[in-house]
C-alpha atoms as a PDB file:
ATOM      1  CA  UNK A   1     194.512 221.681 180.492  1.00  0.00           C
ATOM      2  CA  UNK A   2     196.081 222.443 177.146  1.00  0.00           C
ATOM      3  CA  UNK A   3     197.055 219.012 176.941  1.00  0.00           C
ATOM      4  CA  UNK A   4     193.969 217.817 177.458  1.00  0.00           C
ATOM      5  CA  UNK A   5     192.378 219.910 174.932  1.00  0.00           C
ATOM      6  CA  UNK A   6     195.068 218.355 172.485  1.00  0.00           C
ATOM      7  CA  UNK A   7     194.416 214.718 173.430  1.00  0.00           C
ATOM      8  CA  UNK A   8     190.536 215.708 172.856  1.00  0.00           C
ATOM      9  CA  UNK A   9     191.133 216.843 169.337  1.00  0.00           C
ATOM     10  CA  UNK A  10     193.359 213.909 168.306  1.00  0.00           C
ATOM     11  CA  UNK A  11     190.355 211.056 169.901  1.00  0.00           C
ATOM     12  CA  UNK A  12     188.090 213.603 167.602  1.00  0.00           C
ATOM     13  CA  UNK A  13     189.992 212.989 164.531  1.00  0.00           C
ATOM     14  CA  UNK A  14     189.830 209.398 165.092  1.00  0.00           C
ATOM     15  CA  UNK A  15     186.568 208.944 165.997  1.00  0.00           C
ATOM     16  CA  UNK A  16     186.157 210.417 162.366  1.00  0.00           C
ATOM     17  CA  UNK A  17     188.349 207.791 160.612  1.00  0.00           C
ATOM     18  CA  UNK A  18     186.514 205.644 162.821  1.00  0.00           C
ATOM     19  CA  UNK A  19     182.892 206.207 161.176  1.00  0.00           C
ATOM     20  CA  UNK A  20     183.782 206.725 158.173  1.00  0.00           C
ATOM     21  CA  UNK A  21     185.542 202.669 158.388  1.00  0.00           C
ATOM     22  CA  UNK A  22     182.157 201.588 160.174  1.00  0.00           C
ATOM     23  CA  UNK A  23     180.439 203.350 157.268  1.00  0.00           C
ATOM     24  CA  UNK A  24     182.616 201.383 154.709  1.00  0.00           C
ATOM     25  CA  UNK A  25     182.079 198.037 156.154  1.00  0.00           C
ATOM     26  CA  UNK A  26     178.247 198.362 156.872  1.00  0.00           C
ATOM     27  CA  UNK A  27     178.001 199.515 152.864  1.00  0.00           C
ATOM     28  CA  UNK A  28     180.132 196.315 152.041  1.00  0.00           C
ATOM     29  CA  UNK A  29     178.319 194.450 153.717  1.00  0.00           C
ATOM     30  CA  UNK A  30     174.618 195.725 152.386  1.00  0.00           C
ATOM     31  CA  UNK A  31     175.960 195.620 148.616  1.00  0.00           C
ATOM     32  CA  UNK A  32     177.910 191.875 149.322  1.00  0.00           C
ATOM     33  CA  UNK A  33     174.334 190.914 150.700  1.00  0.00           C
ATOM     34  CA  UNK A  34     173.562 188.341 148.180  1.00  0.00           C
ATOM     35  CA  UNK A  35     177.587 186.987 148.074  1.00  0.00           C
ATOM     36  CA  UNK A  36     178.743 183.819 149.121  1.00  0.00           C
ATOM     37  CA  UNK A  37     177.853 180.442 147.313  1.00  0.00           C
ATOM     38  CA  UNK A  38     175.560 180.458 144.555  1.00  0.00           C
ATOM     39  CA  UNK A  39     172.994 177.955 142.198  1.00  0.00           C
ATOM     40  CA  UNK A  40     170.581 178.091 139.855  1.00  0.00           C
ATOM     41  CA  UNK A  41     167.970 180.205 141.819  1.00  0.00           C
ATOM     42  CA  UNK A  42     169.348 180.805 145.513  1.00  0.00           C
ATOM     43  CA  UNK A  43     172.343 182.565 147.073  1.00  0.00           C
ATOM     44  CA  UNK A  44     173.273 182.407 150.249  1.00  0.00           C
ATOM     45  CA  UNK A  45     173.965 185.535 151.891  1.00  0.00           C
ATOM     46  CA  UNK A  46     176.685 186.489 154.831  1.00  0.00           C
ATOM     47  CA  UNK A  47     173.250 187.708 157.217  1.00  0.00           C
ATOM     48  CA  UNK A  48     170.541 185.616 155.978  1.00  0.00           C
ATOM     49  CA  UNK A  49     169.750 183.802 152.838  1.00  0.00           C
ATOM     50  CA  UNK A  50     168.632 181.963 150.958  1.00  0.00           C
ATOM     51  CA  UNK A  51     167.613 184.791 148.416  1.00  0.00           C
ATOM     52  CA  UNK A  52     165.219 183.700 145.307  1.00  0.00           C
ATOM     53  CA  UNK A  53     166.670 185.342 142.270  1.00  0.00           C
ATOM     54  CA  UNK A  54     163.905 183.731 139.803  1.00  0.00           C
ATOM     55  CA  UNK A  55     159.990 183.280 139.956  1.00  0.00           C
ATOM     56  CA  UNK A  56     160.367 179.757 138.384  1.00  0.00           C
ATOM     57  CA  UNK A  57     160.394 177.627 141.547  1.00  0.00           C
ATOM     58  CA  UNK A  58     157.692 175.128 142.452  1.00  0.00           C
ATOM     59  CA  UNK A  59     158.162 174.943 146.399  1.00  0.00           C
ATOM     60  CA  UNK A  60     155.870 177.457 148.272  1.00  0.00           C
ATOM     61  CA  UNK A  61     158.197 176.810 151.341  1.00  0.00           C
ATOM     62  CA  UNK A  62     161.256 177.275 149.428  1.00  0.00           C
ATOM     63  CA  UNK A  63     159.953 181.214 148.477  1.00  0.00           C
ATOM     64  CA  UNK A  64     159.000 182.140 151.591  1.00  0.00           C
ATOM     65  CA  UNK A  65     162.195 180.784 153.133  1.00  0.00           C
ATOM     66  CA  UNK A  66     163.695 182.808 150.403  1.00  0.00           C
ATOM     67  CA  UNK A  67     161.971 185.933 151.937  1.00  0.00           C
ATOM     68  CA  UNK A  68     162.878 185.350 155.281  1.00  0.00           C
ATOM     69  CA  UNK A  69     166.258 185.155 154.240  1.00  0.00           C
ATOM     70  CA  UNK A  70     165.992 188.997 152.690  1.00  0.00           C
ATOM     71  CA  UNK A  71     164.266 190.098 155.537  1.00  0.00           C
ATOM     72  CA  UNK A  72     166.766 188.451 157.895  1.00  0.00           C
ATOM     73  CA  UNK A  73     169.739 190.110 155.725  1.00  0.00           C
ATOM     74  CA  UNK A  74     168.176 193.755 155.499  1.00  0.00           C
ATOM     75  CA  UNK A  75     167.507 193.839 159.484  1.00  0.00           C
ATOM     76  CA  UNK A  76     171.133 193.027 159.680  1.00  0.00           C
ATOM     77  CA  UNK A  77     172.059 195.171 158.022  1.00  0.00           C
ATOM     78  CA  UNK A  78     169.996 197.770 159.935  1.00  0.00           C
ATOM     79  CA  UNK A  79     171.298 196.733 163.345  1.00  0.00           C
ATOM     80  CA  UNK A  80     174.853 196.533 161.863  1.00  0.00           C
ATOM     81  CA  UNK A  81     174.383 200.271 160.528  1.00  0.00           C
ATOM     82  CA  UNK A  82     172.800 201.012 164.636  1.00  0.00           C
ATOM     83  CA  UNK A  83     175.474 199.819 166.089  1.00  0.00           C
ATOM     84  CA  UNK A  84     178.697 201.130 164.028  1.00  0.00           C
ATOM     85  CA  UNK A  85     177.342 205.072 163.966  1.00  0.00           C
ATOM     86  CA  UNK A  86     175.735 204.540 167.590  1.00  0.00           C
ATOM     87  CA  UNK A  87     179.535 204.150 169.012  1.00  0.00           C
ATOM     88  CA  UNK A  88     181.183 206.433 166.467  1.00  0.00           C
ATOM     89  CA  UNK A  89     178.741 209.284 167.432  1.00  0.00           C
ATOM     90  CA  UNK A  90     179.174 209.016 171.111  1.00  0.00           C
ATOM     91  CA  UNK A  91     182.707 208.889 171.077  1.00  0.00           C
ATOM     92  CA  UNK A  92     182.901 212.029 169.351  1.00  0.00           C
ATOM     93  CA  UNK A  93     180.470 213.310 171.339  1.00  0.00           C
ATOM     94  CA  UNK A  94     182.713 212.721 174.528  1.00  0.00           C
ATOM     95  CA  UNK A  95     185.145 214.120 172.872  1.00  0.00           C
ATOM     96  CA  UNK A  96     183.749 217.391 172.163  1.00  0.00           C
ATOM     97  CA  UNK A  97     182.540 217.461 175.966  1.00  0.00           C
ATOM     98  CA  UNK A  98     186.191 217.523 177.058  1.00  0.00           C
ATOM     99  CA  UNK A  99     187.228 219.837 174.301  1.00  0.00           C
ATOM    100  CA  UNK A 100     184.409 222.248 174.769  1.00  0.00           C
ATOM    101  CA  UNK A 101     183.561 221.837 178.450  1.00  0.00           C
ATOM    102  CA  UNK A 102     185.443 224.720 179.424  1.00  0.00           C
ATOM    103  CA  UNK A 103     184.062 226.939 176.274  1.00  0.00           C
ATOM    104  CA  UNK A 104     180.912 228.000 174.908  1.00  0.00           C
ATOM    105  CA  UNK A 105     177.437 226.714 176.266  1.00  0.00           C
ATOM    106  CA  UNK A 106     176.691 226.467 172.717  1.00  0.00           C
ATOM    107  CA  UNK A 107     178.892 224.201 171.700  1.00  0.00           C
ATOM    108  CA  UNK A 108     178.601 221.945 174.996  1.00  0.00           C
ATOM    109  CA  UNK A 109     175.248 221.687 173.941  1.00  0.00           C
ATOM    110  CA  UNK A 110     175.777 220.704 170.651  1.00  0.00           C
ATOM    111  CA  UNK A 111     178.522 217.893 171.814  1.00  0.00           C
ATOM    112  CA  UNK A 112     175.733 216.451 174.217  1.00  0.00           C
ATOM    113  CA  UNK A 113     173.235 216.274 171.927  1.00  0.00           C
ATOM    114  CA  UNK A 114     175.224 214.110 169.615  1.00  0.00           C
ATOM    115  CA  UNK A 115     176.549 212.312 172.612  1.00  0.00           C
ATOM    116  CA  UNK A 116     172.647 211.216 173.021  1.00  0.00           C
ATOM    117  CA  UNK A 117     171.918 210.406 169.343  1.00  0.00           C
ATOM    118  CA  UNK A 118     174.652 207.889 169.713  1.00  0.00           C
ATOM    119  CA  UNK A 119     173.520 206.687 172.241  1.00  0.00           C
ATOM    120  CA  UNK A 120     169.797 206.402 171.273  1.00  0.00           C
ATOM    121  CA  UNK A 121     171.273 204.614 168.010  1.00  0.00           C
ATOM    122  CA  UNK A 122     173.225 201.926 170.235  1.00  0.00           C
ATOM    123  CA  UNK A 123     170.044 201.353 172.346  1.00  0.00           C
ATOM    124  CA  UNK A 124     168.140 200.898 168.766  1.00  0.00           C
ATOM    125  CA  UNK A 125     170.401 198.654 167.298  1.00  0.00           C
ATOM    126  CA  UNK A 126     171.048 196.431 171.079  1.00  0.00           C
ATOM    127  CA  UNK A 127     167.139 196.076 171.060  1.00  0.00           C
ATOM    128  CA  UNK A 128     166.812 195.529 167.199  1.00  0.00           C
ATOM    129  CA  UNK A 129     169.854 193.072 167.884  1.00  0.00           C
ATOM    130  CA  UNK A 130     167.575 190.898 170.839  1.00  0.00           C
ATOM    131  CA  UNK A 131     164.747 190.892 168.337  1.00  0.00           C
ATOM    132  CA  UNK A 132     166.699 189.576 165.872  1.00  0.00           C
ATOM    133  CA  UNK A 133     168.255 186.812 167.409  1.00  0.00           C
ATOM    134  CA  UNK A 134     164.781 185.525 168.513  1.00  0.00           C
ATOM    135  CA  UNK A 135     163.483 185.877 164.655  1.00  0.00           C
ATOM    136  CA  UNK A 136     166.606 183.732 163.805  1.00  0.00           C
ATOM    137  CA  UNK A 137     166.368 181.764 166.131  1.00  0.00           C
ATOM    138  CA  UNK A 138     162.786 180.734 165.527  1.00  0.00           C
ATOM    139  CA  UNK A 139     161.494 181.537 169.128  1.00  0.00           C
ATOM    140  CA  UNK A 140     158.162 182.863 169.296  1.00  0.00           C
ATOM    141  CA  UNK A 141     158.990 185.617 171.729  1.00  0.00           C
ATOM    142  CA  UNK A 142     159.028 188.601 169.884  1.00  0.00           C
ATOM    143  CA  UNK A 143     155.975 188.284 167.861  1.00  0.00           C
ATOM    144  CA  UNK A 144     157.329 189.087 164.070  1.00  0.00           C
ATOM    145  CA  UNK A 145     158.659 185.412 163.905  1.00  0.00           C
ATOM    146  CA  UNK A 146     155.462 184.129 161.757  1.00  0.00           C
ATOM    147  CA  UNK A 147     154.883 187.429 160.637  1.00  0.00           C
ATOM    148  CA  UNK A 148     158.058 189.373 158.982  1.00  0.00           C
ATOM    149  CA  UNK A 149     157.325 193.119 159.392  1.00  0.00           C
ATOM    150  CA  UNK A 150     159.341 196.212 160.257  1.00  0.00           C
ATOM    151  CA  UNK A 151     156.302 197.351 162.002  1.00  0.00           C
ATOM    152  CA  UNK A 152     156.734 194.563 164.350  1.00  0.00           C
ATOM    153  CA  UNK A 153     160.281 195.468 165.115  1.00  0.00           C
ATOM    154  CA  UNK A 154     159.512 198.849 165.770  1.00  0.00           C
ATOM    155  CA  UNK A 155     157.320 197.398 168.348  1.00  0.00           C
ATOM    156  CA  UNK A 156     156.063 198.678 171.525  1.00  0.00           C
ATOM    157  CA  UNK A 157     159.042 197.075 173.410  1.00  0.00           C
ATOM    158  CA  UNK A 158     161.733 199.567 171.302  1.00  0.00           C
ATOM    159  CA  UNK A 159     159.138 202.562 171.362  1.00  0.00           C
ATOM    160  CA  UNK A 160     159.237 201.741 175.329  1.00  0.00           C
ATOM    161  CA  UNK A 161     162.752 201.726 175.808  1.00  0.00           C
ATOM    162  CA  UNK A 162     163.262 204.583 173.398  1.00  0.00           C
ATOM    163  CA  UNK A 163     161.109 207.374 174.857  1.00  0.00           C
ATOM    164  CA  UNK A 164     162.319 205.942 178.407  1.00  0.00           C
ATOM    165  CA  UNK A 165     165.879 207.072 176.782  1.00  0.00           C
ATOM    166  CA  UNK A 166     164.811 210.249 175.799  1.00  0.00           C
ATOM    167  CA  UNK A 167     163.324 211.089 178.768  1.00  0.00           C
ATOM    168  CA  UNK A 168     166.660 210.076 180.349  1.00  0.00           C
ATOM    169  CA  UNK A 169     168.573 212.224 177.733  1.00  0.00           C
ATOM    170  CA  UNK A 170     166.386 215.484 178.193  1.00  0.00           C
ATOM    171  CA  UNK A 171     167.555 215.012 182.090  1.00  0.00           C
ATOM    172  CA  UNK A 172     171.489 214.750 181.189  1.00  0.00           C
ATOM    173  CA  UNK A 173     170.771 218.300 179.285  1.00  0.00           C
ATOM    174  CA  UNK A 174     169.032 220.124 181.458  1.00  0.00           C
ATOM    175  CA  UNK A 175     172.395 218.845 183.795  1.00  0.00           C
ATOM    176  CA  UNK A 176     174.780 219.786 182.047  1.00  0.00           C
ATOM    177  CA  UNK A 177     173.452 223.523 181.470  1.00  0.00           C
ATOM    178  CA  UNK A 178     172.815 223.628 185.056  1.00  0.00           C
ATOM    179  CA  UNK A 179     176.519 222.156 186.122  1.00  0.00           C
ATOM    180  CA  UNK A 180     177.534 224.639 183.307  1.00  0.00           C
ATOM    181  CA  UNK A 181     176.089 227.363 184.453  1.00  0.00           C
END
């Protein structure tokens, strides 16, 4: 048992190091948005560009292409963020289970409920993820193709899934106090 407690604490400390790197490269990634190859007006980011740096340009098209390329960026960058602390936070969460399982009821509680904020923020970013690879796409599936808006991400289709998850997550509680107990 001791070992296992020991094995626990060393996946804790590296599921530490672990966000902190998913941390780094989501913030290189959201301050190298606008990197890559550049020309007068336009630069072409790694998730989405073209991005208009001036106001002078005549094409109507070539502007709101321009915005779609921000918008395309910034929800990567979003889903990128999801889906690196989503991960991070659950295997920590695990972690703590194992340590703690055998401990306080506090602190099992505590480890569980991070174990389901991970996982919420996984099922976030996988949905946000789907949307986005419609909007990129250019398939008129999810409804925010014509019409760029984080209200239409946040749909009904994510609120769906995510108060199905919560519901699922107040069950896994209310389980492990009664298996604890």
């Amino acid at each position: 048992m001791e070992l296992l407690k020991i094995i626990a604490e060393a996946l804790r400390g590296a599921s530490i190091v672990m966000i902190l790197v998913s941390f780094f490269l989501c913030n290189y990634g959201i301050l190298q948005a606008d990197w890559g190859y550049f020309n007068n007006d336009i630069a072409f980011g790694p998730l989405g560009g073209p991005v208009c740096y001036h106001n002078n340009t005549e094409d109507v098209q070539k502007c709101k292409d321009a915005f779609r390329g921000r918008f395309n960026a910034d929800v990567g960058h979003a889903i990128l963020t999801n889906l690196a602390l989503g991960p991070a936070l659950g295997f920590i969460a695990l972690c703590g289970l194992i340590h703690n399982v055998f401990s306080e009821m506090w602190e099992t509680a505590a480890s569980a409920m991070l174990l389901l904020v991970g996982s919420y923020l996984c099922v976030c970013g996988l949905i946000m993820a789907d949307r986005h690879v419609d909007d990129m796409l250019h398939l008129n599936i999810t409804g925010f193709t014509n019409n760029p808006s984080y209200n239409k991400v946040w749909g009904p289709v994510i609120y769906m899934y995510g108060c199905s998850f919560l519901v699922y997550s107040f069950i896994c509680v209310v389980a492990l106090f009664t298996l604890k107990i």
